[in-house]
N, C-alpha and C. Protein backbone atom coordinates (compact mmCIF):
# COMPACT_ATOMS: atom_id res chain seq x y z
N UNK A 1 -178.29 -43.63 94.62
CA UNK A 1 -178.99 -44.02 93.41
C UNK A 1 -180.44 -43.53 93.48
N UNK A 2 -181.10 -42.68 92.20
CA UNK A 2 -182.56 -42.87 92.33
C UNK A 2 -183.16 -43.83 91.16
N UNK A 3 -184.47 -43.35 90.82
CA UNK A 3 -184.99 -44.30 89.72
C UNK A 3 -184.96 -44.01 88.42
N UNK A 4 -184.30 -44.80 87.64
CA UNK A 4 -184.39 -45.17 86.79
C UNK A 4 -184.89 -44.32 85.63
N UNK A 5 -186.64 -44.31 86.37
CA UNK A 5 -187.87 -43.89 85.46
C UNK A 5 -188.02 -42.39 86.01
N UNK A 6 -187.40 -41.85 87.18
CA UNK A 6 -187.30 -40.75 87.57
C UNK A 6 -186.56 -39.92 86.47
N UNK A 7 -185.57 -40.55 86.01
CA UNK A 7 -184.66 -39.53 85.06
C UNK A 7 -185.13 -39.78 83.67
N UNK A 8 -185.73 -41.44 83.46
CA UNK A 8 -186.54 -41.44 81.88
C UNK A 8 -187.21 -39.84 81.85
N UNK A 9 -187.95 -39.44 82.81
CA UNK A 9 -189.31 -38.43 82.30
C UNK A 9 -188.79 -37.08 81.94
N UNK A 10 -187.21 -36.71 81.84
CA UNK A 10 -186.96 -34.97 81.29
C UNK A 10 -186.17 -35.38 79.95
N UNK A 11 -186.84 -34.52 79.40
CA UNK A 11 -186.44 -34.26 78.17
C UNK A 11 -184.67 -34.54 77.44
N UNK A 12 -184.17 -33.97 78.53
CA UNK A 12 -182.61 -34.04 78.29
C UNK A 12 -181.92 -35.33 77.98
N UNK A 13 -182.82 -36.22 78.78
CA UNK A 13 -182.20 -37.51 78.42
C UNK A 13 -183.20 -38.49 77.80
N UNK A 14 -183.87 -38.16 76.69
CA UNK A 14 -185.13 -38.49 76.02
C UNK A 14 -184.10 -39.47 75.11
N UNK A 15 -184.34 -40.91 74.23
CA UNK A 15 -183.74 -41.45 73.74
C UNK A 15 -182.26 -42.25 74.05
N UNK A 16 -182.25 -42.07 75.37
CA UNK A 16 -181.29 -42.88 75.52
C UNK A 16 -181.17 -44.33 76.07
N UNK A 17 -180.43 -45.02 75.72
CA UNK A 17 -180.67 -46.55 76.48
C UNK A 17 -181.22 -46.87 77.54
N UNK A 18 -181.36 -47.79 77.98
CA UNK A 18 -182.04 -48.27 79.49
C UNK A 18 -181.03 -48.31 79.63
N UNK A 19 -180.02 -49.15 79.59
CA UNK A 19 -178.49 -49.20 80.44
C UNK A 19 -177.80 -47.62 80.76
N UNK A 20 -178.15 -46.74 79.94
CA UNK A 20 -177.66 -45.32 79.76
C UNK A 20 -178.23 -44.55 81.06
N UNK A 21 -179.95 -45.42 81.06
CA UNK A 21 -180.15 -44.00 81.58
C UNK A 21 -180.21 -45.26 83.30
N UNK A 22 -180.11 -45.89 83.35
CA UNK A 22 -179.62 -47.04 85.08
C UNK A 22 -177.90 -46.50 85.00
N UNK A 23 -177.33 -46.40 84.03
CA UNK A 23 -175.99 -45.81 84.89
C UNK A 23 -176.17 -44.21 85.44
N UNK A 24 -176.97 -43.71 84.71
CA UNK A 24 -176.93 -42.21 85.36
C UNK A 24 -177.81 -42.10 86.62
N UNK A 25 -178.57 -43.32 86.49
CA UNK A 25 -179.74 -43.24 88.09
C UNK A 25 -178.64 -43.84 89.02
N UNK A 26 -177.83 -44.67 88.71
CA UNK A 26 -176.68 -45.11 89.78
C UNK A 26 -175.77 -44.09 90.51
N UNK A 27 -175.15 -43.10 89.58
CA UNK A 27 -174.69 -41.95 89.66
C UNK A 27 -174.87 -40.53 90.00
N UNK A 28 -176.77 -40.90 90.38
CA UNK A 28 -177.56 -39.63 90.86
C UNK A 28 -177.49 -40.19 92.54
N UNK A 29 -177.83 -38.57 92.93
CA UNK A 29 -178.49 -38.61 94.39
C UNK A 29 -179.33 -36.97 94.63
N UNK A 30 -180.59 -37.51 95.27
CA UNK A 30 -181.57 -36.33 94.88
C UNK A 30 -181.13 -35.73 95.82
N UNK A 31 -180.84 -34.04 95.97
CA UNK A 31 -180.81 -33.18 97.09
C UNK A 31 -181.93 -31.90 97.65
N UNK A 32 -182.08 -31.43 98.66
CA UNK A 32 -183.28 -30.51 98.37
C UNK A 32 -182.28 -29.32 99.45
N UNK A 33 -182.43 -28.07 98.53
CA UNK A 33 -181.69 -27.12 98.83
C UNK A 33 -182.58 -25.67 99.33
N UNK A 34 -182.31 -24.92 100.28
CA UNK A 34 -183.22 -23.86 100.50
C UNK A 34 -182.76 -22.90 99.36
N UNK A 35 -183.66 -21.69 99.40
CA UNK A 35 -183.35 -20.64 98.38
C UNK A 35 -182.18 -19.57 98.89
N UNK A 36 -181.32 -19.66 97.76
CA UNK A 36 -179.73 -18.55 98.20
C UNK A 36 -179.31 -19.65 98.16
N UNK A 37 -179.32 -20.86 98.68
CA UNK A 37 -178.14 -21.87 98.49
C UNK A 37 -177.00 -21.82 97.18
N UNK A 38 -175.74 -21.63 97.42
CA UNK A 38 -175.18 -21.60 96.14
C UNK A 38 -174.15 -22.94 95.62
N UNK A 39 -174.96 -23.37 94.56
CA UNK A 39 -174.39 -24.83 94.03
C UNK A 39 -172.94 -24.82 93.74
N UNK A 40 -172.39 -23.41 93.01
CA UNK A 40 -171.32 -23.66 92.92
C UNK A 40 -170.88 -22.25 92.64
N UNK A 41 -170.04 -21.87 92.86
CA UNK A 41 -169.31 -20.25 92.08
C UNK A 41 -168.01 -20.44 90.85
N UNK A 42 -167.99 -19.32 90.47
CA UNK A 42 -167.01 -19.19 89.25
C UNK A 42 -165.74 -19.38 89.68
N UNK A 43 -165.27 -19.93 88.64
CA UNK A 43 -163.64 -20.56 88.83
C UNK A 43 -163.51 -22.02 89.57
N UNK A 44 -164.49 -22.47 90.42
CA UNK A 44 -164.14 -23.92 91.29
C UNK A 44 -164.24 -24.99 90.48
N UNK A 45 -163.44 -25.76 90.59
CA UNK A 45 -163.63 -27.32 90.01
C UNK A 45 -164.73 -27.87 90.19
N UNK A 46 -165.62 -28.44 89.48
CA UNK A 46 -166.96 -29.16 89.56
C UNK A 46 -166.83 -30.35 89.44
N UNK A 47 -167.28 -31.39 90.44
CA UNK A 47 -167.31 -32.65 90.29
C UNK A 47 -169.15 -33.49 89.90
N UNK A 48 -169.84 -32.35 89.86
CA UNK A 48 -171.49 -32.69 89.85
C UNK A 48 -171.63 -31.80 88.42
N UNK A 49 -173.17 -32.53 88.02
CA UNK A 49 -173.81 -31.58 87.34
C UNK A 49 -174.97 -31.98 87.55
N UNK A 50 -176.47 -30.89 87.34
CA UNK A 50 -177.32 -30.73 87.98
C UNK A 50 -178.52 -31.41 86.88
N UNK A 51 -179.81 -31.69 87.74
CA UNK A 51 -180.99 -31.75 86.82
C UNK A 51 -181.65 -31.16 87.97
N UNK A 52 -182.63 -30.29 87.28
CA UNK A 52 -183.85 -29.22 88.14
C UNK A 52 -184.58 -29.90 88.18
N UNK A 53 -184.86 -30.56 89.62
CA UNK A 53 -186.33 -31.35 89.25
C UNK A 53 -187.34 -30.19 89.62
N UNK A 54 -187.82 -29.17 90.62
CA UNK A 54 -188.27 -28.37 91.27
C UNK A 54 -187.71 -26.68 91.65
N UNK A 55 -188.07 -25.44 91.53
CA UNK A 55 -187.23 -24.60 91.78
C UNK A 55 -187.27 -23.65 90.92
N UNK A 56 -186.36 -22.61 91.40
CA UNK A 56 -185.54 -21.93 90.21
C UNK A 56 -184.11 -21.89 90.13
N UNK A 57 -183.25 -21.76 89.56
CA UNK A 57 -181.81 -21.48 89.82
C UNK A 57 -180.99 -20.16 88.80
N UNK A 58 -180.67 -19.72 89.31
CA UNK A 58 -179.78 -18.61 88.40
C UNK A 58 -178.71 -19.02 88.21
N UNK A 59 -178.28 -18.30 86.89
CA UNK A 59 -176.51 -18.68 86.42
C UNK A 59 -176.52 -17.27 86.65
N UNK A 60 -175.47 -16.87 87.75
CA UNK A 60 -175.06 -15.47 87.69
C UNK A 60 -173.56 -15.38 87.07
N UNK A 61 -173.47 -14.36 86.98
CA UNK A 61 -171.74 -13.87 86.83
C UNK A 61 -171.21 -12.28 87.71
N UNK A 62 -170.35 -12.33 87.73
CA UNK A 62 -169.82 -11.25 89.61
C UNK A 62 -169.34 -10.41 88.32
N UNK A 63 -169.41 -9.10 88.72
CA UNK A 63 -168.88 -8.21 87.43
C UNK A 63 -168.75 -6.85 88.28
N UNK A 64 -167.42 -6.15 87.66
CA UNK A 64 -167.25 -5.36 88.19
C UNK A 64 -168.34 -3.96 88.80
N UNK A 65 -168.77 -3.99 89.70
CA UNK A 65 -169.66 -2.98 90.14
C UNK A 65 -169.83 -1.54 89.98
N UNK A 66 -170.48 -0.87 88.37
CA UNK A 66 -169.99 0.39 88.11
C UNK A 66 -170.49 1.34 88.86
N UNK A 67 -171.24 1.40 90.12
CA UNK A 67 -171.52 2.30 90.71
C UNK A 67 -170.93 2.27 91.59
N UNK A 68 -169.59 2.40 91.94
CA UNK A 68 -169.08 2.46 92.86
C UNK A 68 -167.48 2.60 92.39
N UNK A 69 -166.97 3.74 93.50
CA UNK A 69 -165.77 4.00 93.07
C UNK A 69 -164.69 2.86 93.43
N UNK A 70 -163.76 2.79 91.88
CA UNK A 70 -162.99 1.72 92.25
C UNK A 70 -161.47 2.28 92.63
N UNK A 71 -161.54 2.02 93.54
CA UNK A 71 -159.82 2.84 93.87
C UNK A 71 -158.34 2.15 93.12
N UNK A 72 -157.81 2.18 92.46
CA UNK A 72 -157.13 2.00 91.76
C UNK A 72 -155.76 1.08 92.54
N UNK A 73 -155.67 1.05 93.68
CA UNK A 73 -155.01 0.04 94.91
C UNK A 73 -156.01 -0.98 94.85
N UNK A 74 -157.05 -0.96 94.99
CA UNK A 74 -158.31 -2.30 95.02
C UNK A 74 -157.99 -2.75 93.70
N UNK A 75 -158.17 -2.34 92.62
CA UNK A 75 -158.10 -2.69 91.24
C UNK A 75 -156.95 -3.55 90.74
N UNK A 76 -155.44 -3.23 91.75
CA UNK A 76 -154.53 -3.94 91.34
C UNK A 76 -153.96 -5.21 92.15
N UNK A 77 -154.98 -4.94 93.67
CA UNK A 77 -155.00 -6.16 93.87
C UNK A 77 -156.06 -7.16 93.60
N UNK A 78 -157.02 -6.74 92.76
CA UNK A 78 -158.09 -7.64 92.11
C UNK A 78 -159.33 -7.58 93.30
N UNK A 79 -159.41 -6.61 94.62
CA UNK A 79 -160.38 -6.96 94.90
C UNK A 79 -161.60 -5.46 94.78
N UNK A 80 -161.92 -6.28 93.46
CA UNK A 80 -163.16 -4.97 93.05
C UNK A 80 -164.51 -5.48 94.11
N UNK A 81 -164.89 -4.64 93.68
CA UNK A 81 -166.35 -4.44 94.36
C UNK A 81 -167.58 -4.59 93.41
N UNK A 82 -168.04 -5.51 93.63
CA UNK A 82 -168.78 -6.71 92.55
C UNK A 82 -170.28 -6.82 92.78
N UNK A 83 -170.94 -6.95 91.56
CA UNK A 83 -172.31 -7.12 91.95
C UNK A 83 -173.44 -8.42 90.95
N UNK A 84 -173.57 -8.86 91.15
CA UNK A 84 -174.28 -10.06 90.60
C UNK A 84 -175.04 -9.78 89.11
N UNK A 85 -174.45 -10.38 88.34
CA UNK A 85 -175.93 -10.17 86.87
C UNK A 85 -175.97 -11.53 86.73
N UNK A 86 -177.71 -12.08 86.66
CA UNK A 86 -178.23 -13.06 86.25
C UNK A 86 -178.21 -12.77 84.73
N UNK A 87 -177.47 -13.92 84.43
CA UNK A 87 -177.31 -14.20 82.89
C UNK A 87 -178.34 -15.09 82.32
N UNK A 88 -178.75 -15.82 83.06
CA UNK A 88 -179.89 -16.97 82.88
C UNK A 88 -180.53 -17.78 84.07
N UNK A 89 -181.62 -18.12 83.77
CA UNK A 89 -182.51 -18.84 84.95
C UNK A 89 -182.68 -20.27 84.67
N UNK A 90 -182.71 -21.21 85.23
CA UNK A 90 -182.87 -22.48 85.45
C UNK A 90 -184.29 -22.66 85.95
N UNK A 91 -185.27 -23.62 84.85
CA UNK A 91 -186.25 -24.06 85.48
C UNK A 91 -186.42 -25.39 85.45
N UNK A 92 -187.70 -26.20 86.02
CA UNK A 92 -187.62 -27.68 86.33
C UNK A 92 -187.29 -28.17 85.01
N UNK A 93 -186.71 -29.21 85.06
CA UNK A 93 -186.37 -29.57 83.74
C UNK A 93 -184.88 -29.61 83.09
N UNK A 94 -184.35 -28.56 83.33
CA UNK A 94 -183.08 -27.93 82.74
C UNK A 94 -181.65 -28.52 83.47
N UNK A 95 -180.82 -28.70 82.92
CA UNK A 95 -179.86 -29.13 83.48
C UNK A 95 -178.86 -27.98 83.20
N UNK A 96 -178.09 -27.82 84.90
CA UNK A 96 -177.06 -26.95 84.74
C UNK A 96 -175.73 -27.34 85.18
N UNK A 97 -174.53 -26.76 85.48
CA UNK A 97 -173.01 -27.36 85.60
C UNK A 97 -172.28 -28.45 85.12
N UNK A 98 -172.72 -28.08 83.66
CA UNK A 98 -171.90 -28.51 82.25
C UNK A 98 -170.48 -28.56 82.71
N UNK A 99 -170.27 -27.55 83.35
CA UNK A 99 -168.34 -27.67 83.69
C UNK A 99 -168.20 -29.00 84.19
N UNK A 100 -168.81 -30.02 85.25
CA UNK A 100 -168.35 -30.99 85.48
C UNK A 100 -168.33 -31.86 84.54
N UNK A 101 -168.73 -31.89 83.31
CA UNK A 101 -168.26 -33.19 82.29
C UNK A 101 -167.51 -32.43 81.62
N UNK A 102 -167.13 -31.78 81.27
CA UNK A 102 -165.93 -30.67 80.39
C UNK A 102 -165.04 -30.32 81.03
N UNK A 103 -163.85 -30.87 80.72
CA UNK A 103 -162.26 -30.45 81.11
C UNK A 103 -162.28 -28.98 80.66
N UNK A 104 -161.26 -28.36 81.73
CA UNK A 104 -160.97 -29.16 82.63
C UNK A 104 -161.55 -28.67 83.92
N UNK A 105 -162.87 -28.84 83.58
CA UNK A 105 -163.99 -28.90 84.92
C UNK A 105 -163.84 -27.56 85.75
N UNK A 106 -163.52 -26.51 85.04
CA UNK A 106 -163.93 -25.46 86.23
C UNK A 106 -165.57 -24.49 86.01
N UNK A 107 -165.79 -23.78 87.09
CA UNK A 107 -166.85 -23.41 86.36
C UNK A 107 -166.60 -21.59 85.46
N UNK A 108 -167.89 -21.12 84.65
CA UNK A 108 -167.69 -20.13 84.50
C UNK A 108 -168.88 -18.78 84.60
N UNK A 109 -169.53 -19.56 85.87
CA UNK A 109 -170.43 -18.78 86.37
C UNK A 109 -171.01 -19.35 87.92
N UNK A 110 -171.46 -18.43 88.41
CA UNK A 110 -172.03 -19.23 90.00
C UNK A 110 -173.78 -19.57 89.83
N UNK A 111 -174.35 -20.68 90.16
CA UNK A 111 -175.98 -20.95 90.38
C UNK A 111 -175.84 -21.11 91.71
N UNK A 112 -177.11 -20.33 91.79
CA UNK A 112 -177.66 -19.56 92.56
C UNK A 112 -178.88 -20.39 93.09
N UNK A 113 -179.18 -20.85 94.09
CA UNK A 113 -181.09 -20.87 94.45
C UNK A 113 -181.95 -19.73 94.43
N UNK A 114 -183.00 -19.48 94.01
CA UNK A 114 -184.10 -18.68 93.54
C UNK A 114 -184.97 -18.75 94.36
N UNK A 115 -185.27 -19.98 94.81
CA UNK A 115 -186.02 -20.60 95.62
C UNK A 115 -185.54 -21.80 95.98
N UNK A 116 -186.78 -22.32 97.25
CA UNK A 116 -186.14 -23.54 97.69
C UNK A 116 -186.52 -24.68 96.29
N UNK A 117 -185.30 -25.61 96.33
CA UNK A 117 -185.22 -26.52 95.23
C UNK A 117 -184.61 -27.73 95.72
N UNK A 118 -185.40 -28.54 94.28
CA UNK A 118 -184.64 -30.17 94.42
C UNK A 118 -184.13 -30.54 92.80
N UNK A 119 -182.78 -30.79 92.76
CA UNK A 119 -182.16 -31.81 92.39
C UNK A 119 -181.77 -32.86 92.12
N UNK A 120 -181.21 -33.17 90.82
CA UNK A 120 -180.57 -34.77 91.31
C UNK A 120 -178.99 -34.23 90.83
N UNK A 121 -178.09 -34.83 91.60
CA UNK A 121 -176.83 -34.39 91.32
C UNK A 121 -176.27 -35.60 90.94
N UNK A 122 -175.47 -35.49 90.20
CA UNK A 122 -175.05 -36.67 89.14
C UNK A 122 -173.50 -36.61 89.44
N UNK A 123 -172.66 -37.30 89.84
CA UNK A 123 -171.61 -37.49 90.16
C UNK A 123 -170.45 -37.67 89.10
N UNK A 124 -169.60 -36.56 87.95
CA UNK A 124 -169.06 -36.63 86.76
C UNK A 124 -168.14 -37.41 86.88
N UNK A 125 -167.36 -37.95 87.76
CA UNK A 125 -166.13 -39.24 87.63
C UNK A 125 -166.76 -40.56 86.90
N UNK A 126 -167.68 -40.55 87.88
CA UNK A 126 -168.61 -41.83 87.63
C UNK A 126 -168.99 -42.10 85.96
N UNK A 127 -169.58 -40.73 86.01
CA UNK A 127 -169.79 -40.50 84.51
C UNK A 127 -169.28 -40.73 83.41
N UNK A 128 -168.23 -39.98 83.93
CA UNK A 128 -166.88 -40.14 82.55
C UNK A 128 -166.52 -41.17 82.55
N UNK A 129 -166.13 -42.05 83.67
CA UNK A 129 -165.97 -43.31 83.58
C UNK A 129 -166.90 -43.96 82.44
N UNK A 130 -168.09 -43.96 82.36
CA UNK A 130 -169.13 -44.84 82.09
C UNK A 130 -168.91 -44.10 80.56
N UNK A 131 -168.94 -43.11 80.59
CA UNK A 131 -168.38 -42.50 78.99
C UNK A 131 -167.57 -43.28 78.19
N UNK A 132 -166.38 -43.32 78.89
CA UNK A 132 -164.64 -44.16 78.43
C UNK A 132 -165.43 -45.57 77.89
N UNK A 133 -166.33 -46.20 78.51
CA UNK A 133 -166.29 -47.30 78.52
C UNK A 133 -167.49 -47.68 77.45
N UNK A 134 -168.68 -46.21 77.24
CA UNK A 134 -169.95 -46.83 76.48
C UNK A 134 -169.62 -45.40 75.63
N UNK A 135 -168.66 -45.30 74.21
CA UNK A 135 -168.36 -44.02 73.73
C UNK A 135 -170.11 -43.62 73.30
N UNK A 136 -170.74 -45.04 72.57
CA UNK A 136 -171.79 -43.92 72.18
C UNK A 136 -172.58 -43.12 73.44
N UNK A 137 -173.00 -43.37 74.23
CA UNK A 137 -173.31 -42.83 75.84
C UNK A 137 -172.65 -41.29 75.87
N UNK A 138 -171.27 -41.65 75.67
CA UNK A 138 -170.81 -40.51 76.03
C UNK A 138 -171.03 -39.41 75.07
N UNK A 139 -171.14 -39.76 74.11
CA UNK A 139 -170.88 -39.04 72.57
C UNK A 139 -172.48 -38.00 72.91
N UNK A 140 -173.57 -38.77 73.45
CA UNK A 140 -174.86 -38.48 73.20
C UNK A 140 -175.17 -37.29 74.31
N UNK A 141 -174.30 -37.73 75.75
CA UNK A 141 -174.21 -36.94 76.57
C UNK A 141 -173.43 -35.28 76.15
N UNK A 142 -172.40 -35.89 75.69
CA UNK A 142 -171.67 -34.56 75.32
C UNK A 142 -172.60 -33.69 74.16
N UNK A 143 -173.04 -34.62 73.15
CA UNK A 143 -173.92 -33.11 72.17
C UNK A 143 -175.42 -32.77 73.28
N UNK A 144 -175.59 -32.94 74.05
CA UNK A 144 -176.63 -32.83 74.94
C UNK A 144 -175.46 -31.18 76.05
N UNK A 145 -174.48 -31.29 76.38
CA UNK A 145 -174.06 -30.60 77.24
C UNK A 145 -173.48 -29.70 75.60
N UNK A 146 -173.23 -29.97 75.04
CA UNK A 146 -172.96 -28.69 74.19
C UNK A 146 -174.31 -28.11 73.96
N UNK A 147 -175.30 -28.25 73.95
CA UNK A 147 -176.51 -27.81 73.49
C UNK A 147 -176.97 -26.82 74.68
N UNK A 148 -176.60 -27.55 76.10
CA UNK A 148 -176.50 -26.30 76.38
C UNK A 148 -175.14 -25.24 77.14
N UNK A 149 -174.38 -25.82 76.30
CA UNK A 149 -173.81 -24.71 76.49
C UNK A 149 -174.04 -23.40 75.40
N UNK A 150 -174.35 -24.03 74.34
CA UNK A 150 -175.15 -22.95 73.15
C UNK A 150 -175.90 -22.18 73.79
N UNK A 151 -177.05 -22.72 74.53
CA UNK A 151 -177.64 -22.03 74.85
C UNK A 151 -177.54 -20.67 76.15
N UNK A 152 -176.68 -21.34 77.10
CA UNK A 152 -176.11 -20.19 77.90
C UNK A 152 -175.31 -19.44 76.96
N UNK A 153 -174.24 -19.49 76.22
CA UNK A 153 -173.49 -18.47 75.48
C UNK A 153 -174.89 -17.45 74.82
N UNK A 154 -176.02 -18.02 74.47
CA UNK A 154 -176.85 -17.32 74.04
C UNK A 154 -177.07 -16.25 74.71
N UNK A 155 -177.73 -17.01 76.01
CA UNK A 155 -178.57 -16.20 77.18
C UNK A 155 -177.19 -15.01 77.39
N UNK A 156 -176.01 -15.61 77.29
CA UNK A 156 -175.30 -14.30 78.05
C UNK A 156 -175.30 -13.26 76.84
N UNK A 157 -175.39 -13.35 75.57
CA UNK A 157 -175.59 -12.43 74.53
C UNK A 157 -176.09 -11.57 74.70
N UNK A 158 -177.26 -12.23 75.13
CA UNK A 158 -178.75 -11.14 75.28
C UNK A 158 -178.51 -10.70 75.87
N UNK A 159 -178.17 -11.32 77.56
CA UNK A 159 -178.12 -10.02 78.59
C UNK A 159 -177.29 -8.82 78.13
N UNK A 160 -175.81 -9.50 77.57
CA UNK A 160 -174.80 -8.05 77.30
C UNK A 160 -175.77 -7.45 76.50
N UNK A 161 -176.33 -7.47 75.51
CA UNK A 161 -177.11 -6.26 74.48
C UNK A 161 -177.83 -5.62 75.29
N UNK A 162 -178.58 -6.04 76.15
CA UNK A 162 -179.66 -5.48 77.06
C UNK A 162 -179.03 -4.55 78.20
N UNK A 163 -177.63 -5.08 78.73
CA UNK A 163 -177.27 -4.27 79.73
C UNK A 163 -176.20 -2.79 78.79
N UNK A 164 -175.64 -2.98 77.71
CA UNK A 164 -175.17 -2.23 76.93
C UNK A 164 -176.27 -1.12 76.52
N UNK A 165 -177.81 -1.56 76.86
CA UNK A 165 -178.44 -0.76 75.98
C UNK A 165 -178.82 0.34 77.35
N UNK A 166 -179.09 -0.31 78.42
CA UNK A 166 -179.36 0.70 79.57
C UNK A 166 -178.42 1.33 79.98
């Protein structure tokens, strides 16, 4: 558990109950991670989702590596030769791994440490639980995690135009 008034002060969870925001401080635990640490990669089941208290974090995505020849035996057993594009950056403030409150919880990108960082990781069983049980809670949480998921579908827009254009 942290405080309370620790999670009142970001934006993300601006307006929500005192009971709302003591179940999500119940459900936090702060972590402090060096830089390269990787929170999670693409495709794994997520049981957390993040708040930046400190840091940077990248949302990357692994994409096929066009400088490099792909041998057509590698290709059909799926193991290409891959190279990282940051689709978006995480700064203090921002909350990332939306996949853990969204079925069915896998992810669809890896974050990354940038630097060394701290967290609070929020435990989504717990969550959802507390969802089932307080719908408006949940209702408020979820247009909060669609918002950003808007916003990553954004960020990855841009990058494709930008990497299409070089």
């Amino acid at each position: 558990m942290v405080s309370p008034e620790l999670i009142r002060r970001y934006p993300f969870f601006a307006g929500l109950k005192h009971a709302n925001i003591t179940a999500l401080a119940d459900a936090a635990s702060e972590q402090v991670e060096d830089a390269s640490h990787v929170f999670f990669r693409e495709n794994e089941t997520l049981q957390e989702f993040f708040l930046l208290l400190e840091g940077a974090v990248a949302i990357v995505i692994e994409l096929p590596d066009h400088n490099e020849v792909q041998p057509v035996s590698d290709q059909l057993l799926g193991a290409f030769h891959t190279q990282d594009v940051v689709v978006s950056t995480v700064g203090p403030g921002d909350v990332f791994g939306w996949s853990g409150l969204v079925p069915p919880h896998t992810t669809s990108a890896k974050a990354k440490a940038l630097t060394p960082c701290r967290v609070l990781a929020f435990d989504c069983k717990t969550l959802l639980d507390n969802f089932n049980e307080d719908c408006e809670f949940g209702y408020l949480m979820m247009q909060r995690a669609a918002r950003v998921i808007r916003n990553r579908l954004h960020d990855m827009h841009i990058q494709s135009l930008a990497s299409a254009a070089t």
